[in-house]
N, C-alpha and C. Protein backbone atom coordinates (compact mmCIF):
# COMPACT_ATOMS: atom_id res chain seq x y z
N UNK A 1 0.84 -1.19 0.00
CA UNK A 1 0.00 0.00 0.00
C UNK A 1 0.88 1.24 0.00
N UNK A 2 0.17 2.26 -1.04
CA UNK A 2 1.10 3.85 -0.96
C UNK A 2 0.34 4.55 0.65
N UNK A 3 0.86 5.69 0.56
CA UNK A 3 0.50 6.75 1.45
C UNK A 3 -0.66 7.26 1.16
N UNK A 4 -1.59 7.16 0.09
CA UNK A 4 -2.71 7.29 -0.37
C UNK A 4 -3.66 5.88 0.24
N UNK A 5 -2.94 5.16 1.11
CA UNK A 5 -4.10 3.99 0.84
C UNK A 5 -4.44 2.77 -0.73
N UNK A 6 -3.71 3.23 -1.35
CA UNK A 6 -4.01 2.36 -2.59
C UNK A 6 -2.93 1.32 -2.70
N UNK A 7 -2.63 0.60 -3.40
CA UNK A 7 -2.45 -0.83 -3.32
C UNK A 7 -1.22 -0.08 -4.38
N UNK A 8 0.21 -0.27 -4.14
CA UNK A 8 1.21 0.18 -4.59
C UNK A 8 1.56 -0.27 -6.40
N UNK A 9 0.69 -1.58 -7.01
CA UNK A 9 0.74 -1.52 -8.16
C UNK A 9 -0.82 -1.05 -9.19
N UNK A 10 -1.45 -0.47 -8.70
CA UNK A 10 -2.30 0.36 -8.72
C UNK A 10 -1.96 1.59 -9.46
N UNK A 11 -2.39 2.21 -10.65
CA UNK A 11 -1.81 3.29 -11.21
C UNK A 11 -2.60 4.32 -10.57
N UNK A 12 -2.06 5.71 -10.26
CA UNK A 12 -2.39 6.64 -9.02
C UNK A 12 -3.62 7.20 -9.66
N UNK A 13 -3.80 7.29 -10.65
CA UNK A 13 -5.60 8.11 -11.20
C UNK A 13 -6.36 7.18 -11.67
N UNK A 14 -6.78 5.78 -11.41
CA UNK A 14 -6.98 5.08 -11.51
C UNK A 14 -7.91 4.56 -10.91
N UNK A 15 -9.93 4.37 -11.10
CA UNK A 15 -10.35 4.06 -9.49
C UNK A 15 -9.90 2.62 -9.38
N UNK A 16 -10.72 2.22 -8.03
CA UNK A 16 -9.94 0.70 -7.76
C UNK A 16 -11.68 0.22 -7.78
N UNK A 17 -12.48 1.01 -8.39
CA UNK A 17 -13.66 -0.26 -8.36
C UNK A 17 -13.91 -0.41 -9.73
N UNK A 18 -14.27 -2.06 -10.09
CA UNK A 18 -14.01 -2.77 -11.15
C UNK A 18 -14.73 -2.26 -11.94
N UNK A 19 -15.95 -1.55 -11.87
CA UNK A 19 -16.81 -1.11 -13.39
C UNK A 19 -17.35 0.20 -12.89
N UNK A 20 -17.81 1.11 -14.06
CA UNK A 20 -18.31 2.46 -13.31
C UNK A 20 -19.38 2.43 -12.60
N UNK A 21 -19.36 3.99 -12.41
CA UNK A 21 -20.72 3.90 -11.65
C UNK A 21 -22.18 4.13 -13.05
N UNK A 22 -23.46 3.67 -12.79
CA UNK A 22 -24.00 3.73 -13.96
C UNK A 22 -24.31 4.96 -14.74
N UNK A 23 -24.99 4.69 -15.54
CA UNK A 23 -25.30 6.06 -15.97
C UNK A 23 -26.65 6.69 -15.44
N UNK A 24 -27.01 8.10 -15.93
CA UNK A 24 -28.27 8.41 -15.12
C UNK A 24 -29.24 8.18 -15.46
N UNK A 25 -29.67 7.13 -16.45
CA UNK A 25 -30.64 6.68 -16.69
C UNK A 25 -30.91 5.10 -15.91
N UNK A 26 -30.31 4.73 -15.01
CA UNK A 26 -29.98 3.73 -14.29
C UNK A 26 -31.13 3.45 -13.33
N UNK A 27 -32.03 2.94 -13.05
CA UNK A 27 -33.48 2.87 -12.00
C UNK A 27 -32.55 2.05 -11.12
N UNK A 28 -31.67 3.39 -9.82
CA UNK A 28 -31.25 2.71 -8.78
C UNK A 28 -31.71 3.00 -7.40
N UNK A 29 -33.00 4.08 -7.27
CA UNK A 29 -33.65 4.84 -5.86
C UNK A 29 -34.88 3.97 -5.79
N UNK A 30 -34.73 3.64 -4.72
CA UNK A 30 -36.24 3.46 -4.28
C UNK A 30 -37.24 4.83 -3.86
N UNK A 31 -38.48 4.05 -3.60
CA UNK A 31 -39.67 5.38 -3.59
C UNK A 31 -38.92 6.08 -1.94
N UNK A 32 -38.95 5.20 -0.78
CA UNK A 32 -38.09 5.64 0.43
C UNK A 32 -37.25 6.46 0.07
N UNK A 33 -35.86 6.07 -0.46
CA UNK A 33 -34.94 7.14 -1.12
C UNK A 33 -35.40 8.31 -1.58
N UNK A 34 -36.08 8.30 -2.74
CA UNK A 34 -36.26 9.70 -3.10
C UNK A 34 -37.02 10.40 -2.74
N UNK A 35 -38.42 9.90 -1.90
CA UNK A 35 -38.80 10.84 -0.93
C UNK A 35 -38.25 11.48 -0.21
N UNK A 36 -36.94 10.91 0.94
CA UNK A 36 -35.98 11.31 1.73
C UNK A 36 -35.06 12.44 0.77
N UNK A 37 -34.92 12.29 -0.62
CA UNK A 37 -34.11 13.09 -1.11
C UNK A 37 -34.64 14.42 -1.19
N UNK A 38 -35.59 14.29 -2.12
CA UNK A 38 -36.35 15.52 -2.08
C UNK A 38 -37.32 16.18 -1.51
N UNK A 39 -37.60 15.39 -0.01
CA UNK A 39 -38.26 15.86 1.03
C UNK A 39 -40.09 16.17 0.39
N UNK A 40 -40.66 14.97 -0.17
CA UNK A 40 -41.86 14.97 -0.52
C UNK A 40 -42.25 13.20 0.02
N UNK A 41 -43.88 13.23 -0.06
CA UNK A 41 -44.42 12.22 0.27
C UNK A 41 -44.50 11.14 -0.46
N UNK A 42 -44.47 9.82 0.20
CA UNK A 42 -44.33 8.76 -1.22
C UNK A 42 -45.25 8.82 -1.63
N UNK A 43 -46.45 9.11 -0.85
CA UNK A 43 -47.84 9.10 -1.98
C UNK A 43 -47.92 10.50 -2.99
N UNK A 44 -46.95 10.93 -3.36
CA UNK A 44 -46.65 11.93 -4.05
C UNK A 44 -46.18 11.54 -4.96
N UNK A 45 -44.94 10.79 -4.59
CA UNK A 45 -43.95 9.65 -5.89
C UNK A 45 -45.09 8.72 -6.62
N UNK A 46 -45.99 8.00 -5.66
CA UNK A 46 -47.02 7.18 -6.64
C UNK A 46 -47.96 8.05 -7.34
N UNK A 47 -48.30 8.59 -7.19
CA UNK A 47 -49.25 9.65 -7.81
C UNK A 47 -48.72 10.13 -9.08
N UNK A 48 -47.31 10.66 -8.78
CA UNK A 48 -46.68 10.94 -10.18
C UNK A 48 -46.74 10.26 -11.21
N UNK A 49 -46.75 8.68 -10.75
CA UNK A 49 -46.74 7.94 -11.45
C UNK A 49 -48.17 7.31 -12.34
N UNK A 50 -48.83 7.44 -11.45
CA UNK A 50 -50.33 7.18 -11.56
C UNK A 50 -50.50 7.99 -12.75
N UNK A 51 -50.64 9.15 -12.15
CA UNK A 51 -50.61 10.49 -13.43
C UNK A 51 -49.94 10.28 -15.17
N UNK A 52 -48.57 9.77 -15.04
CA UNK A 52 -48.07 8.96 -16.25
C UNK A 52 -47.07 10.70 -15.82
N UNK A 53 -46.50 11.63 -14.87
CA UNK A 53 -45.84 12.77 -14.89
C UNK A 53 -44.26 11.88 -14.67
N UNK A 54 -44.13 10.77 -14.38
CA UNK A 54 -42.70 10.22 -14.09
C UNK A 54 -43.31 8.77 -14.25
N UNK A 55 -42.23 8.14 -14.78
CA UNK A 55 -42.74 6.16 -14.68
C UNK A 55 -41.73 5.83 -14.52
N UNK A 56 -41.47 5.56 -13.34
CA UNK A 56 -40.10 4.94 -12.98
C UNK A 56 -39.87 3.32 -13.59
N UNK A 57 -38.81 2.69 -13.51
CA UNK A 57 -38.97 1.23 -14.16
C UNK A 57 -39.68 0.56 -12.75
N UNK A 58 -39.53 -0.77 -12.87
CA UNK A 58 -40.07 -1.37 -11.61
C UNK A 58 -38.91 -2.68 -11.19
N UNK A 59 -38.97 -3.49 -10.29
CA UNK A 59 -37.91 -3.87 -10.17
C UNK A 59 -38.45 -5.39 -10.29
N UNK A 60 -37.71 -6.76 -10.09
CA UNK A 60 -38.09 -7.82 -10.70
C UNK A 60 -39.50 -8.00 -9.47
N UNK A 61 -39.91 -7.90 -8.08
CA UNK A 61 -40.66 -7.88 -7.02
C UNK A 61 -41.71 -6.94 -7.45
N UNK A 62 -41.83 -5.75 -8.55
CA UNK A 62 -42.86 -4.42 -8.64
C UNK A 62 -42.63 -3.56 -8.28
N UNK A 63 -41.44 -3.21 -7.14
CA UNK A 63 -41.10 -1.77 -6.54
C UNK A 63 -41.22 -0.95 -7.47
N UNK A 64 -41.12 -0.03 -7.59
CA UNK A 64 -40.59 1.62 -8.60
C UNK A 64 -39.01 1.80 -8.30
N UNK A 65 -38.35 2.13 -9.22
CA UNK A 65 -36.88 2.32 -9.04
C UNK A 65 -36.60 4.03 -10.07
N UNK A 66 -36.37 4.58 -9.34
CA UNK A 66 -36.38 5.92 -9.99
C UNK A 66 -34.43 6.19 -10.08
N UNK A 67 -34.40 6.72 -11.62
CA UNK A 67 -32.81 7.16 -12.26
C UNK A 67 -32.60 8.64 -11.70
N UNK A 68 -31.80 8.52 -11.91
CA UNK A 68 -31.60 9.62 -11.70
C UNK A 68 -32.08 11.08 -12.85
N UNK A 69 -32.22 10.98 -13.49
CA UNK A 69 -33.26 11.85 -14.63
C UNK A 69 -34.32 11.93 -14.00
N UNK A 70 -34.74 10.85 -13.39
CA UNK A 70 -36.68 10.79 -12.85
C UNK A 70 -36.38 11.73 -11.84
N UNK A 71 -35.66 11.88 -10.73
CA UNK A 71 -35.45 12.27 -10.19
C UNK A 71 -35.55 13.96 -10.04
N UNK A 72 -34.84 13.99 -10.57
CA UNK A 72 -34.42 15.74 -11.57
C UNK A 72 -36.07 16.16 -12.24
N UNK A 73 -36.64 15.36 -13.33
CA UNK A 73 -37.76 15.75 -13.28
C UNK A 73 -38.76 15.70 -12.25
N UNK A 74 -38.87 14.83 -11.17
CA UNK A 74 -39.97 14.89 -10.16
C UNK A 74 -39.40 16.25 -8.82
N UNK A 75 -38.36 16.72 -9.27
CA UNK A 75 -37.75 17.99 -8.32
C UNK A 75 -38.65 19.45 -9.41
N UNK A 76 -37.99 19.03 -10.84
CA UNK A 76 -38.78 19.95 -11.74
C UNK A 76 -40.36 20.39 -11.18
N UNK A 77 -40.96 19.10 -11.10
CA UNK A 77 -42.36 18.93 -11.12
C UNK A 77 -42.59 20.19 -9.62
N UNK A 78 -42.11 19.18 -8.84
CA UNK A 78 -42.38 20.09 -7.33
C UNK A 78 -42.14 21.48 -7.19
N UNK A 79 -41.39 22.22 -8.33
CA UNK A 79 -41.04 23.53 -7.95
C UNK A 79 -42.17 23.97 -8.94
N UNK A 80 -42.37 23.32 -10.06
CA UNK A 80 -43.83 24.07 -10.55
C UNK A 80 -45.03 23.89 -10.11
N UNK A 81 -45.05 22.71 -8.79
CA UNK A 81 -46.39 23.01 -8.43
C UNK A 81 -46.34 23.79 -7.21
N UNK A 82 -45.36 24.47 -6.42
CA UNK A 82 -44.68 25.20 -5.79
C UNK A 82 -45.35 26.94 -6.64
N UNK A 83 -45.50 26.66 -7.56
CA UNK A 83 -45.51 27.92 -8.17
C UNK A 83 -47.21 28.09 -8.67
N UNK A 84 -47.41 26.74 -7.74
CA UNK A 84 -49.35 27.10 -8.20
C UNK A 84 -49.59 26.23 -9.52
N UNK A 85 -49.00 25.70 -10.15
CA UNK A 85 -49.02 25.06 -11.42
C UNK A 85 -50.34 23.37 -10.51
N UNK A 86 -50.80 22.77 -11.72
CA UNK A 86 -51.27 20.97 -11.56
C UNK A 86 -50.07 20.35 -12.02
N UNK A 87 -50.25 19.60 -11.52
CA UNK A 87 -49.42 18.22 -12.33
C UNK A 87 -49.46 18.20 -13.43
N UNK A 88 -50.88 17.90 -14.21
CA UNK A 88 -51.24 18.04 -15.55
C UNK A 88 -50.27 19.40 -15.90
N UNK A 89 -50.95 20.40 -15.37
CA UNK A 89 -49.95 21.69 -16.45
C UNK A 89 -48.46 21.91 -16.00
N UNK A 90 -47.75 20.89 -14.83
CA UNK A 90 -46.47 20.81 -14.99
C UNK A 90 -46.19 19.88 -15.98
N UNK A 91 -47.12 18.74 -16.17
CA UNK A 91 -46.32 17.80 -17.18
C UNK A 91 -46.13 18.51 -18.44
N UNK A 92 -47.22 19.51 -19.01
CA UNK A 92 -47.54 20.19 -20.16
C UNK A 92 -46.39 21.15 -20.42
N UNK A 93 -46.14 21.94 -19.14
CA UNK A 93 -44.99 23.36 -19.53
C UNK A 93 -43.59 22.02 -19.78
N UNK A 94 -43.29 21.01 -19.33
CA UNK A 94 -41.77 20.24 -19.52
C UNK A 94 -42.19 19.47 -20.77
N UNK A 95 -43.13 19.28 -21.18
CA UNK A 95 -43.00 18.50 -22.56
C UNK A 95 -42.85 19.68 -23.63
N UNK A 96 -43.12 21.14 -23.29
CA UNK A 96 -43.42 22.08 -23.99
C UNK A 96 -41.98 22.81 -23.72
N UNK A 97 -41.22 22.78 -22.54
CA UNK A 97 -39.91 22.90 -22.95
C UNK A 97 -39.03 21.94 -23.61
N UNK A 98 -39.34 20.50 -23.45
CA UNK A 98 -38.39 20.03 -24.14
C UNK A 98 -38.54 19.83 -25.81
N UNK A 99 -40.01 20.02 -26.23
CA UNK A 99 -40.06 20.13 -27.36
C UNK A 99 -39.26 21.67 -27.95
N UNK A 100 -39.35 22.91 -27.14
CA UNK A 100 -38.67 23.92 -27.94
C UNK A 100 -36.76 24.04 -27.55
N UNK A 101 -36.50 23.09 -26.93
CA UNK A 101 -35.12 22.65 -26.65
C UNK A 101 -34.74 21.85 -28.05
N UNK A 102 -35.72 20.58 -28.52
CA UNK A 102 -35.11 20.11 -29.87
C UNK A 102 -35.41 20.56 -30.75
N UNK A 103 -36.23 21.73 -31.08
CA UNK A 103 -36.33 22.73 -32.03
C UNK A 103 -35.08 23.87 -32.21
N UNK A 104 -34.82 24.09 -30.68
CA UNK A 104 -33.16 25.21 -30.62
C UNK A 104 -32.41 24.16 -31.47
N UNK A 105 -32.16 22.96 -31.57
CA UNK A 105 -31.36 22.13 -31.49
C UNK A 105 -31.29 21.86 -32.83
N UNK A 106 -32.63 21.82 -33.08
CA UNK A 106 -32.62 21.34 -34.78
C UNK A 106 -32.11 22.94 -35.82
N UNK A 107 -32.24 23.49 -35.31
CA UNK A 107 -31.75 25.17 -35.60
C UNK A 107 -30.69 25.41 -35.75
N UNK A 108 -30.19 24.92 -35.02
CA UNK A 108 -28.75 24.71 -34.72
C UNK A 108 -27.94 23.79 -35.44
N UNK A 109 -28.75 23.17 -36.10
CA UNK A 109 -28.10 22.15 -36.98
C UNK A 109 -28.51 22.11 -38.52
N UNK A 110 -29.09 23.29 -38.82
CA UNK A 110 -29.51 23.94 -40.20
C UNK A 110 -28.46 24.45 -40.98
N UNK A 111 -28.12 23.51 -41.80
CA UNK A 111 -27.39 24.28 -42.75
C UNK A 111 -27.52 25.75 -43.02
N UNK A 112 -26.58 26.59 -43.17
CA UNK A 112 -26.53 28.05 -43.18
C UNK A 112 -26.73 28.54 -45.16
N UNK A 113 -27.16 29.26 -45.75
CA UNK A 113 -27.37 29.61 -46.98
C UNK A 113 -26.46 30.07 -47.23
């Protein structure tokens, strides 16, 4: 072992765990978890779901397993209903931003005259 703790034939920027961590589309939170994360009710997390505003995957037992994206959008969600918004018209304003996000996008990728 170095003075770092790492195992002396170990290259120094190197992690020492065997595969990454996943990506954020990964269904690794439970409904517990992300309630605790973002300080809302699980019957809030099911509801979302109910609604069709987040669908987390489910796990081989039925749990809900929320990625981290779900996540990020069910924080989205809460600050627009924070702002007086429904569910319904939060799901509406984020499908309505992300549709004029791949419109910037496709704009952006227009050949110039």
């Amino acid at each position: 072992m170095n003075g770092a703790g790492r195992p002396t034939d170990s290259p120094p920027n190197q992690p020492r765990r065997p595969v990454p961590f996943p990506d954020d589309t990964a269904p690794l939170y439970t409904v517990g978890q992300v309630a605790d994360m973002l300080g809302v009710e699980r019957a809030f997390l099911r509801r979302l779901d109910v609604e069709r505003a987040v669908s987390p995957s489910r796990s081989p037992g039925g749990q809900r397993r929320y990625s981290r994206l779900e996540i990020d959008r069910i924080d989205t969600i809460t600050g627009l209903l924070a702002e007086g918004m429904t569910v319904a018209g939060a799901k509406r304003i984020m499908e309505l931003q992300a549709e004029i996000a791949e419109l910037r996008r496709q704009l952006g990728q227009r050949p110039t005259r």
